[in-house]
PDB file of N, CA and C in Angstrom:
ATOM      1  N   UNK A   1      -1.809  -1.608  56.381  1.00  0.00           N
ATOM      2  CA  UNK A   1      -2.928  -1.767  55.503  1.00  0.00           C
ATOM      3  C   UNK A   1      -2.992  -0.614  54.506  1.00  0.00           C
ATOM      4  N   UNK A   2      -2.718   0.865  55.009  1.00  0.00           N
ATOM      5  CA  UNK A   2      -2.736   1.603  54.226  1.00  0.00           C
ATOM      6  C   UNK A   2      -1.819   1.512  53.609  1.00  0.00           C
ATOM      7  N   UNK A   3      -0.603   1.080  53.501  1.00  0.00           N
ATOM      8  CA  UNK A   3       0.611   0.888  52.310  1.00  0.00           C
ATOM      9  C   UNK A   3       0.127  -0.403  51.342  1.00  0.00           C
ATOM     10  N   UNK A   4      -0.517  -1.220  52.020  1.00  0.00           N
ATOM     11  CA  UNK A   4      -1.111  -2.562  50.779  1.00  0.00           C
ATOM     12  C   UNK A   4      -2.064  -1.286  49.597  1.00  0.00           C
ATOM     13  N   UNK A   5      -2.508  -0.775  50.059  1.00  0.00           N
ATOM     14  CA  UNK A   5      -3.836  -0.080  49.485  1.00  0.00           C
ATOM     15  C   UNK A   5      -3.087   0.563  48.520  1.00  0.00           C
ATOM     16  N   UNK A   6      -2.194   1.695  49.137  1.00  0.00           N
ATOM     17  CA  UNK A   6      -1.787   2.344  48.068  1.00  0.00           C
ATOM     18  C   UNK A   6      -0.598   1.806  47.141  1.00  0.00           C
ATOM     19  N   UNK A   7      -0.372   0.696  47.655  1.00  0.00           N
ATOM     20  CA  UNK A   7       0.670  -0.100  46.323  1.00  0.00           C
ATOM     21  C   UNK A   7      -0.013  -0.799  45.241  1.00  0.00           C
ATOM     22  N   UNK A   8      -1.266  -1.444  45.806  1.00  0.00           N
ATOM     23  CA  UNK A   8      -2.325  -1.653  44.779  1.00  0.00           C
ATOM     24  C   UNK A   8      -2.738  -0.759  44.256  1.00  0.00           C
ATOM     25  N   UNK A   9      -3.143   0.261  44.519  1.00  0.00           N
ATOM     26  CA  UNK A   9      -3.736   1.680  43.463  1.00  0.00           C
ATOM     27  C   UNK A   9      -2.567   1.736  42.674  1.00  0.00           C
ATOM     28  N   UNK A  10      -1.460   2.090  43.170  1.00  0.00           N
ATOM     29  CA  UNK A  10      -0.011   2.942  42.343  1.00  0.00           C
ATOM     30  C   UNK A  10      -0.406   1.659  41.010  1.00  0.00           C
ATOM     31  N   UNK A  11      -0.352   0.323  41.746  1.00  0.00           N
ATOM     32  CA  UNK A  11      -0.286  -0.780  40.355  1.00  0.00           C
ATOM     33  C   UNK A  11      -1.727  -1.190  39.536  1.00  0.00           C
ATOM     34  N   UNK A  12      -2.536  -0.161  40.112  1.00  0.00           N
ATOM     35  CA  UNK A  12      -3.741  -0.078  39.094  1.00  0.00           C
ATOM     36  C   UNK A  12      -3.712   0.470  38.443  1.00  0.00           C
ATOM     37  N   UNK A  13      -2.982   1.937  38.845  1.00  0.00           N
ATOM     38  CA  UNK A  13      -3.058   3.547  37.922  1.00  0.00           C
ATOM     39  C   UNK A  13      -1.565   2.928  36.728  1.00  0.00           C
ATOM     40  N   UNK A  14      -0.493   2.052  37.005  1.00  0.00           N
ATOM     41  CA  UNK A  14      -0.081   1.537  36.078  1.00  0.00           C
ATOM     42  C   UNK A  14      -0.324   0.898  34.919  1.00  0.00           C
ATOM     43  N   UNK A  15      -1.220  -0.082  35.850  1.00  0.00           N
ATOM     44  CA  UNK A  15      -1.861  -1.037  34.635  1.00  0.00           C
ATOM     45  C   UNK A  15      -3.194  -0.139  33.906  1.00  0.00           C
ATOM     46  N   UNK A  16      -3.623   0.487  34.029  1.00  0.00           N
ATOM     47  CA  UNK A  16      -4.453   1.746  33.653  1.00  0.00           C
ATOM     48  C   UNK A  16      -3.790   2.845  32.806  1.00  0.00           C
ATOM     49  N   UNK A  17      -2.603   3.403  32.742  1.00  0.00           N
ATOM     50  CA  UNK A  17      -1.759   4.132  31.891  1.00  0.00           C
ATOM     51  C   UNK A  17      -1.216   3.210  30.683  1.00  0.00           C
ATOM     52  N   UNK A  18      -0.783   2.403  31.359  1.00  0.00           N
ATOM     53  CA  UNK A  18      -0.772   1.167  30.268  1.00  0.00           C
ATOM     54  C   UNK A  18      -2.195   0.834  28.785  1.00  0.00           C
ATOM     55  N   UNK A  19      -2.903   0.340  29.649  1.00  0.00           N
ATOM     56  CA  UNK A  19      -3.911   0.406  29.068  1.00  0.00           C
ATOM     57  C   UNK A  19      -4.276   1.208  27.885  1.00  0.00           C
ATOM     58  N   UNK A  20      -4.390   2.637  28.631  1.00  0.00           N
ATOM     59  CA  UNK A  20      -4.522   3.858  27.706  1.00  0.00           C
ATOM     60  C   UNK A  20      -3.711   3.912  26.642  1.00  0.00           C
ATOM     61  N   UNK A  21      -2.408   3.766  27.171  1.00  0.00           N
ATOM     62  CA  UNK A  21      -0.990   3.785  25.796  1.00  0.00           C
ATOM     63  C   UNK A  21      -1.184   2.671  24.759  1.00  0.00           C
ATOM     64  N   UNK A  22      -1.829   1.783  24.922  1.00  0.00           N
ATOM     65  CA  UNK A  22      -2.584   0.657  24.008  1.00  0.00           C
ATOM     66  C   UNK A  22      -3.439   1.019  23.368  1.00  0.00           C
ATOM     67  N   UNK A  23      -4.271   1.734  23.929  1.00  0.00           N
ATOM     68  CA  UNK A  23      -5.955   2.279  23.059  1.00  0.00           C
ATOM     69  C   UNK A  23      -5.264   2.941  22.208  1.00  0.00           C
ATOM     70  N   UNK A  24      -4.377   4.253  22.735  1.00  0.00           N
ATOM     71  CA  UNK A  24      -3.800   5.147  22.101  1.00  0.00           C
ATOM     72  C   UNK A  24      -2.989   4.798  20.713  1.00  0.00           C
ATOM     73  N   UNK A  25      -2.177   3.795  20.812  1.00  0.00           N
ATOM     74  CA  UNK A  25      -1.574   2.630  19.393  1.00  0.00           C
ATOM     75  C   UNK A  25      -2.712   2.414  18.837  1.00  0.00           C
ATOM     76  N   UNK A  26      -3.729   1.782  19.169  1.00  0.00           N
ATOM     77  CA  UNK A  26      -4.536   1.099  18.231  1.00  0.00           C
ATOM     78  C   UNK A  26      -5.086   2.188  17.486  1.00  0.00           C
ATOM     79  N   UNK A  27      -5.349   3.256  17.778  1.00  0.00           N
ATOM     80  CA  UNK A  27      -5.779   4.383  16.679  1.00  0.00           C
ATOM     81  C   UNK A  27      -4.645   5.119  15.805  1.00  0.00           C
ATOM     82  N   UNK A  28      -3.626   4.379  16.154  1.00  0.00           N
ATOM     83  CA  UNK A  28      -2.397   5.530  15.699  1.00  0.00           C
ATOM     84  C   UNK A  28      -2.812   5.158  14.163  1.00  0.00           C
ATOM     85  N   UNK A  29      -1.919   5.547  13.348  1.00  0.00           N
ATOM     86  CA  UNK A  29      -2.082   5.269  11.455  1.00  0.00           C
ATOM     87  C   UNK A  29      -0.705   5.568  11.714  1.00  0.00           C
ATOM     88  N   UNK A  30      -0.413   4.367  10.541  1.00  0.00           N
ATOM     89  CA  UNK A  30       1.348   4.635   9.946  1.00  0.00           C
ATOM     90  C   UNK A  30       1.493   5.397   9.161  1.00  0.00           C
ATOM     91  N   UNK A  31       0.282   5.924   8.262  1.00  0.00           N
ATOM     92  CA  UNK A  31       0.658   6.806   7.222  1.00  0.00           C
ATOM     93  C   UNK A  31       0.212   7.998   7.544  1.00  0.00           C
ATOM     94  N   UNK A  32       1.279   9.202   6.921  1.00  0.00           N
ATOM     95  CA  UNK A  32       0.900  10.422   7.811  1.00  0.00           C
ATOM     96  C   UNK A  32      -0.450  11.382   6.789  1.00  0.00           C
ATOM     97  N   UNK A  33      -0.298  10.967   5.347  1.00  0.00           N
ATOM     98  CA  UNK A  33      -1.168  11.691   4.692  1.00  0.00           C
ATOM     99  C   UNK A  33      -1.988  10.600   3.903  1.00  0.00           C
ATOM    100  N   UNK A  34      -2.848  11.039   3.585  1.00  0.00           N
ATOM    101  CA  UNK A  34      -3.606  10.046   2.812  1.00  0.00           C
ATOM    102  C   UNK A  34      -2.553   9.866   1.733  1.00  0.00           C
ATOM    103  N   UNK A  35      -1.807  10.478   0.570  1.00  0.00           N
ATOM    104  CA  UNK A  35      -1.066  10.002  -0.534  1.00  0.00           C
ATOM    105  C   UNK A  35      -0.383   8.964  -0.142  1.00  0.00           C
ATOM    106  N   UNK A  36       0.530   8.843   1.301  1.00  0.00           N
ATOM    107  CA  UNK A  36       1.264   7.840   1.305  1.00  0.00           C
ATOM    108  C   UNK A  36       0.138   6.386   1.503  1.00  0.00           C
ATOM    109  N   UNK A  37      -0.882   6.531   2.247  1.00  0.00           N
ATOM    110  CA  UNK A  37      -1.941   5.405   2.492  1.00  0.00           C
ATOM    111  C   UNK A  37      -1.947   4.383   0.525  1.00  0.00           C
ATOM    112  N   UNK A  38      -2.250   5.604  -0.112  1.00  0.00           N
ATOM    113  CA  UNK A  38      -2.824   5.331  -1.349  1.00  0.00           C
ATOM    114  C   UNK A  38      -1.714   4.909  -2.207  1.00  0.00           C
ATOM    115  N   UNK A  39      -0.790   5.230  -2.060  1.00  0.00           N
ATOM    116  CA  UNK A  39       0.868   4.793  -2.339  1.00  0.00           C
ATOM    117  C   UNK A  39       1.181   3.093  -2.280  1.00  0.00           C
ATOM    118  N   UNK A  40       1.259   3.326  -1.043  1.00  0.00           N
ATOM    119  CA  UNK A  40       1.263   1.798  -0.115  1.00  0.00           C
ATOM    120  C   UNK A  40       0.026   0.681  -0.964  1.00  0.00           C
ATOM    121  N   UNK A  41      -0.924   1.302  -0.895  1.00  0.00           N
ATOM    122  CA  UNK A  41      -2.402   0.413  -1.619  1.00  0.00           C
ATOM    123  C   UNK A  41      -2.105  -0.211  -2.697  1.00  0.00           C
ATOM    124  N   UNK A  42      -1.858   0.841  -3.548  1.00  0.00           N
ATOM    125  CA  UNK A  42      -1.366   0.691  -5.040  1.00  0.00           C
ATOM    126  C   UNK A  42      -0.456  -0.227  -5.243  1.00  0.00           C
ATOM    127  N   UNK A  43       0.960  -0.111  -4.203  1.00  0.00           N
ATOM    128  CA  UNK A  43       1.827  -1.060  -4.486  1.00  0.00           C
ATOM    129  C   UNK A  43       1.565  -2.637  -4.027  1.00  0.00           C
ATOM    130  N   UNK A  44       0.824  -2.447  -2.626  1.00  0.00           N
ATOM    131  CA  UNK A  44       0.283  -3.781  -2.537  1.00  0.00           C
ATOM    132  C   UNK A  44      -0.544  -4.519  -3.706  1.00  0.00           C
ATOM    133  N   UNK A  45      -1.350  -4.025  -4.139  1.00  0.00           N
ATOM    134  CA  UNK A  45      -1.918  -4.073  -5.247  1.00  0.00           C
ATOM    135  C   UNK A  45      -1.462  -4.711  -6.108  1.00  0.00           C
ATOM    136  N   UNK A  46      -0.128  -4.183  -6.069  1.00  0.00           N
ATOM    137  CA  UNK A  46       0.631  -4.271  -7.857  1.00  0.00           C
ATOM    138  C   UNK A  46       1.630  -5.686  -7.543  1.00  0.00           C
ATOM    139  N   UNK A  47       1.741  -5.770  -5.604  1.00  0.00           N
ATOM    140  CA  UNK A  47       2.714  -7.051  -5.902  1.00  0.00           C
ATOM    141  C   UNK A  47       1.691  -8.286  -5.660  1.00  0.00           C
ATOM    142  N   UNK A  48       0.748  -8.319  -5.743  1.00  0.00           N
ATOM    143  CA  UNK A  48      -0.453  -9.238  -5.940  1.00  0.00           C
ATOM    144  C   UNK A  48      -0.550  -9.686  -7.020  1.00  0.00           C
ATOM    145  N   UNK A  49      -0.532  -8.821  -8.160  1.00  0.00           N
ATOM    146  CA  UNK A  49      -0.772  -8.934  -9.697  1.00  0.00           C
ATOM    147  C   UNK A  49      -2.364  -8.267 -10.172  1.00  0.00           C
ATOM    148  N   UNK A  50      -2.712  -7.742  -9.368  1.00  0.00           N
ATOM    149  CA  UNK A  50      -4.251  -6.850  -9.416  1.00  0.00           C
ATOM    150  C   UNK A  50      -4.465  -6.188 -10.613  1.00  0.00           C
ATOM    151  N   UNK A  51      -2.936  -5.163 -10.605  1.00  0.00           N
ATOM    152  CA  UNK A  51      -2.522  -4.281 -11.821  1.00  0.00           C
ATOM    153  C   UNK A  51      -2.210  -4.663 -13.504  1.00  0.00           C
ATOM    154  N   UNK A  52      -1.643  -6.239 -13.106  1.00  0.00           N
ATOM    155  CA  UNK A  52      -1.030  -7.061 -14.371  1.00  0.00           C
ATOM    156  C   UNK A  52      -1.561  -6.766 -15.622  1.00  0.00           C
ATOM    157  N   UNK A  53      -1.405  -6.242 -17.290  1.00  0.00           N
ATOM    158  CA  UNK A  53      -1.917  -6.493 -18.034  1.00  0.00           C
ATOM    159  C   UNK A  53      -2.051  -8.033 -18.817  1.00  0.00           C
ATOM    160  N   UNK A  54      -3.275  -7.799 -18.861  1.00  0.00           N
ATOM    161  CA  UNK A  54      -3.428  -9.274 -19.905  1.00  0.00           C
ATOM    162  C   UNK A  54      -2.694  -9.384 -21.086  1.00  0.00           C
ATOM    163  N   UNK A  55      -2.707  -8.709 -21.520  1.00  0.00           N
ATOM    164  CA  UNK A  55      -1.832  -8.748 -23.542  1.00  0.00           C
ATOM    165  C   UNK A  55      -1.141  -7.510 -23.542  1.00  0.00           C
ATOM    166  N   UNK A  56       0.237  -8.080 -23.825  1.00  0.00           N
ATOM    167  CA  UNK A  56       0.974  -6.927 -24.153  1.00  0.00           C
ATOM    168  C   UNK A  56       0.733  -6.474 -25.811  1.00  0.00           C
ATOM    169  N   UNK A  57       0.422  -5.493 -25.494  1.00  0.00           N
ATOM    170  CA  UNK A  57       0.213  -4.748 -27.043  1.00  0.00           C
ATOM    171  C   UNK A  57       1.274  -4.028 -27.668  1.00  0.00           C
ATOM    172  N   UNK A  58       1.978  -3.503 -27.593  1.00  0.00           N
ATOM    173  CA  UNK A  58       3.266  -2.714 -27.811  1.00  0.00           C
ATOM    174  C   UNK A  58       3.851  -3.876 -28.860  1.00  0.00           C
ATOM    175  N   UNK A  59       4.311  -5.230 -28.744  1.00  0.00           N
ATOM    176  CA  UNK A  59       4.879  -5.899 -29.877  1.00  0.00           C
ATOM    177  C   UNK A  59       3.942  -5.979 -30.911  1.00  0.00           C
ATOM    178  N   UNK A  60       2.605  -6.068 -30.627  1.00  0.00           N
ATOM    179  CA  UNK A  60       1.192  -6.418 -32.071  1.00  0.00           C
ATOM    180  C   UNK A  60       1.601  -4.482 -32.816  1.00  0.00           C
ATOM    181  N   UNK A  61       1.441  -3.318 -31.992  1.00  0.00           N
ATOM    182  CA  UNK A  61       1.749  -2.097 -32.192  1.00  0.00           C
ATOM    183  C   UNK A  61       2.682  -2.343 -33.298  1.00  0.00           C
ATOM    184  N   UNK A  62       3.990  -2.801 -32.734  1.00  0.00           N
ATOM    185  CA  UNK A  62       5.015  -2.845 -33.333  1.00  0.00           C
ATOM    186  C   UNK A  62       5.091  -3.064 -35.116  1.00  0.00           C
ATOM    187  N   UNK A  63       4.511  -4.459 -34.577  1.00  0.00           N
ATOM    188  CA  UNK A  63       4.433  -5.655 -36.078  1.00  0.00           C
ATOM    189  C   UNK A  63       3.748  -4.599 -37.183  1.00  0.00           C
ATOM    190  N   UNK A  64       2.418  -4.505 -36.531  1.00  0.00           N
ATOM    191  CA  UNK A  64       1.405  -3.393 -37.306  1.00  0.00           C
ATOM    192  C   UNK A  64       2.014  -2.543 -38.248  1.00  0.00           C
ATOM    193  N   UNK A  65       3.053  -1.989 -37.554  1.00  0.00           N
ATOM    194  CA  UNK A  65       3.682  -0.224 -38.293  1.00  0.00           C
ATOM    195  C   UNK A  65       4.657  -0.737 -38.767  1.00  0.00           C
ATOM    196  N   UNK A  66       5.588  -1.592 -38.773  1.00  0.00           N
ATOM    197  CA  UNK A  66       5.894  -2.717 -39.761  1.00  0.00           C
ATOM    198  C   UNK A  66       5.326  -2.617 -41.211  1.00  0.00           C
ATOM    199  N   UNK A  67       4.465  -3.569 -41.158  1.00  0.00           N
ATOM    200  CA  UNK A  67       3.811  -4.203 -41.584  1.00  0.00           C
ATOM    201  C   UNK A  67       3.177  -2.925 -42.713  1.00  0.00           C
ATOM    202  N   UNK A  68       2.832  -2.084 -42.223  1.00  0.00           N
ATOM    203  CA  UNK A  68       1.980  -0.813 -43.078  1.00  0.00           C
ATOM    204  C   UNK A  68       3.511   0.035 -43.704  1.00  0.00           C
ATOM    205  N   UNK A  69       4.486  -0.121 -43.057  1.00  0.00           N
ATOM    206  CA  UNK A  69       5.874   0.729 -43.722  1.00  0.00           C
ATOM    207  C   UNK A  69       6.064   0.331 -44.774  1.00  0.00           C
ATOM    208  N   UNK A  70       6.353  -1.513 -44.121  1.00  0.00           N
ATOM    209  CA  UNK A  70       6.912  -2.286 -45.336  1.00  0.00           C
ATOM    210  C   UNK A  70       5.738  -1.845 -46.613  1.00  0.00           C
ATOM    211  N   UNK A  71       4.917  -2.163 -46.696  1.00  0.00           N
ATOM    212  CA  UNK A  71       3.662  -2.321 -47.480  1.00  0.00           C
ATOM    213  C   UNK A  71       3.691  -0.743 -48.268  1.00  0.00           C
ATOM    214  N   UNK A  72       3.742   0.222 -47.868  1.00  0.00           N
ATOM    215  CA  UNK A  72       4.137   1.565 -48.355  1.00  0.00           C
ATOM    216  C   UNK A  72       5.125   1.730 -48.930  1.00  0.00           C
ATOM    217  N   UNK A  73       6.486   1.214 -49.040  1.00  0.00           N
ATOM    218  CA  UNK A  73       7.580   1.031 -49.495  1.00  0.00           C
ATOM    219  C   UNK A  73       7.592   0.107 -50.969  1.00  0.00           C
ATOM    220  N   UNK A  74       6.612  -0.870 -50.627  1.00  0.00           N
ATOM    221  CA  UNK A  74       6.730  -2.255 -51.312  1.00  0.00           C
ATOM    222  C   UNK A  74       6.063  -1.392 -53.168  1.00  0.00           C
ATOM    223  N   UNK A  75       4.770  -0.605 -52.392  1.00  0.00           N
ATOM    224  CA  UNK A  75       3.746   0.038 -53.419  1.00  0.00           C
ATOM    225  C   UNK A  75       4.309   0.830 -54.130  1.00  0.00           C
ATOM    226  N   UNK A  76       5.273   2.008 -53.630  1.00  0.00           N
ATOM    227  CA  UNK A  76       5.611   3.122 -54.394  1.00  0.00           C
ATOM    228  C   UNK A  76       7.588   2.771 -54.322  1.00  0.00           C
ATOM    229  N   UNK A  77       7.560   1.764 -54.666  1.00  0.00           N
ATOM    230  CA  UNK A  77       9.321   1.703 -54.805  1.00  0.00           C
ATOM    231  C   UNK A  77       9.343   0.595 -55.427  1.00  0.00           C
TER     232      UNK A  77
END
């Protein structure tokens, strides 16, 4: 009887260390500093389309200064 007893304890204090090593994961964090947390965010973020611009401006930019060269050229030449 006393060997049932203590094979059940030994497999309580198992399933009990166990346990703990679970709690212990669930608080762990994958990221070690906040920058990498905020890293990770950002990029999730960005493969969502969160980040996406609406209108690319850089070609209207473009046309613009164009557009004012030509026109400067056109006046005094």
């Amino acid at each position: 009887m006393a060997t049932a007893q203590s094979h059940r304890s030994q497999s309580d204090i198992s399933a009990l260390e166990a346990s703990v090593a679970s709690a212990r994961a669930g608080f762990a964090c994958m990221f070690s500093t906040s920058d990498e947390y905020e890293n990770a965010l950002i990029a999730a973020r960005r493969a969502e389309g969160r980040y996406g611009s609406a209108f690319d401006w850089q070609p209207v930019a473009l046309g613009g200064c164009t557009l004012v060269l030509l026109g400067i050229l056109v006046t005094f030449f």
